[in-house]
Protein backbone atom coordinates (compact mmCIF):
# COMPACT_ATOMS: atom_id res chain seq x y z
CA UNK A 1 102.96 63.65 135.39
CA UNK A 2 101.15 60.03 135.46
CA UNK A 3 103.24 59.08 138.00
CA UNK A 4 102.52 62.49 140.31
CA UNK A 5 99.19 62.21 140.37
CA UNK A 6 98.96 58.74 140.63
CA UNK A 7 101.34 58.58 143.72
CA UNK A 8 99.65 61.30 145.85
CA UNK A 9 95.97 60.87 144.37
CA UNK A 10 95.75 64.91 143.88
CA UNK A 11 95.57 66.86 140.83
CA UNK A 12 99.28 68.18 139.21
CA UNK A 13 99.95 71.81 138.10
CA UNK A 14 101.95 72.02 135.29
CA UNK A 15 103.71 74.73 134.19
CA UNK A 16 105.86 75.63 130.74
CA UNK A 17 109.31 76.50 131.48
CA UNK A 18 110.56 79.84 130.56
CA UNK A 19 114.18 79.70 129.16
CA UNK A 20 116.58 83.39 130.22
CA UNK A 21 116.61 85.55 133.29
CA UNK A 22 115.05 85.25 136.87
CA UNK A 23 115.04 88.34 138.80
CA UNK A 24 113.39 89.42 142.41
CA UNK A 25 111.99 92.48 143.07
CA UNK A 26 111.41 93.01 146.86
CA UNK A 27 108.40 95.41 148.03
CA UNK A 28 108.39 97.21 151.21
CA UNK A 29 105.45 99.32 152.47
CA UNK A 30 101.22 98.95 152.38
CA UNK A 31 100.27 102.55 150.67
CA UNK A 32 102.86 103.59 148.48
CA UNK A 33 105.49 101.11 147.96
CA UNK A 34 109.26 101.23 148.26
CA UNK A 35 111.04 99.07 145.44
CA UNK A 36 114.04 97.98 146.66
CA UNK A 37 117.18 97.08 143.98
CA UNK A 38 116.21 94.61 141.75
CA UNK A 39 118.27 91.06 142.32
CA UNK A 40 118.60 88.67 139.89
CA UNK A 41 119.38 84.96 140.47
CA UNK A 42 122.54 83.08 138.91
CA UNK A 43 121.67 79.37 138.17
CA UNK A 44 124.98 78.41 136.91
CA UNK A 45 127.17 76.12 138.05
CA UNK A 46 127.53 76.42 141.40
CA UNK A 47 124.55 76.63 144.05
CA UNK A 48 121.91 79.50 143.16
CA UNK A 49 124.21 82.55 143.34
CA UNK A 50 122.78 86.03 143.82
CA UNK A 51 123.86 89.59 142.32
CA UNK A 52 122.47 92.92 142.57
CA UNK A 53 122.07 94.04 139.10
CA UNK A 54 120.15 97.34 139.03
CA UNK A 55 117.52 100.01 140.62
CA UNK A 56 113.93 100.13 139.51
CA UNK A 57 113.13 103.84 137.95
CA UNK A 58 109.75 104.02 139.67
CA UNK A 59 107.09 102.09 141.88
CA UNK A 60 104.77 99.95 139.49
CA UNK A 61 101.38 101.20 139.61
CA UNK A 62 98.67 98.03 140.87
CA UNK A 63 101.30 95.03 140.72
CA UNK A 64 99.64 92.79 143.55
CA UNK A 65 95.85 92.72 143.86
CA UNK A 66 96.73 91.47 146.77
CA UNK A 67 97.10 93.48 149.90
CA UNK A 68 100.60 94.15 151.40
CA UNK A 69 101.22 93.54 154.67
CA UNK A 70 104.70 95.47 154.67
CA UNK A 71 106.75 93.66 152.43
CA UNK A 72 106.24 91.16 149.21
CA UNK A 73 108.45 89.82 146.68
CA UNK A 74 108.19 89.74 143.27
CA UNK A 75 109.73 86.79 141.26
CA UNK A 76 109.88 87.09 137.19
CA UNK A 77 111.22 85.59 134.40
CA UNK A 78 112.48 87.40 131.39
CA UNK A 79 112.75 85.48 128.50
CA UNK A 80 115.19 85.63 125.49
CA UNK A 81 113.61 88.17 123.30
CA UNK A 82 113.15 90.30 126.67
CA UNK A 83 109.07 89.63 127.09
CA UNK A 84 108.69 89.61 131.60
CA UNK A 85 106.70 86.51 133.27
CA UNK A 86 105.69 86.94 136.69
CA UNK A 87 106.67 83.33 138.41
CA UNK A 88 105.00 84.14 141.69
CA UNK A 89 103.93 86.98 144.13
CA UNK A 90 104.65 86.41 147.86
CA UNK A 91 102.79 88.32 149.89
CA UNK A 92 105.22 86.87 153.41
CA UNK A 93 108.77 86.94 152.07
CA UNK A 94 111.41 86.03 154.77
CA UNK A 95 113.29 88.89 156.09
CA UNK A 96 115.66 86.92 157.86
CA UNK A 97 119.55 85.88 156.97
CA UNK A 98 117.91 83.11 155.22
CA UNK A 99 115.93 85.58 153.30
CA UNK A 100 118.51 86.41 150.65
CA UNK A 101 116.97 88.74 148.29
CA UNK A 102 115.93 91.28 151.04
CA UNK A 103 119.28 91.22 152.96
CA UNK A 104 120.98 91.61 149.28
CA UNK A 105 118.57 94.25 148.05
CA UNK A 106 119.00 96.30 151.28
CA UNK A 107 122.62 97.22 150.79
């Protein structure tokens, strides 16, 4: 961290890593939102692999302060003993080809 800080002269955030399952949960809508299929992320082997994995039940109630403009995604970490992290909100997810977790959601 020394090193970081030292080379671009600017504090470093640092951040414990959380050891099990990522998983993306796209948003769609600005009143009542649409969850689309949850998608979680492979980090095995090969490059980052994707795989649908299940539906969510229900729209969470107040889970971005934030507010939507149409779409967001939702990246969380599950660890081992099943306790959810959010990673990061993003309130402008790409909904492009390159935007893999909408195009995968979506079918």
């Amino acid at each position: 961290m020394e090193t970081i800080v030292t080379r671009y002269q600017q504090d470093a955030l640092v951040e414990e890593y959380i050891d099990g399952r990522e998983v993306t949960v796209a948003l769609l809508g600005n009143g009542e939102l649409e969850v689309l299929p949850i998608v979680e992320r492979d980090f095995g082997d090969r490059e980052n692999r994707l795989c649908t994995s299940w539906e969510a039940s229900a729209a969470p109630k107040n889970i971005c302060p934030a507010q939507l403009d149409s779409s967001a995604r939702v990246d969380i970490r599950i660890d081992r003993s099943g306790q959810p992290f959010v990673l990061e909100i993003n309130a402008n997810p790409g909904l492009g080809k390159s935007g893999h977790v909408f195009a995968r959601s979506a079918r």
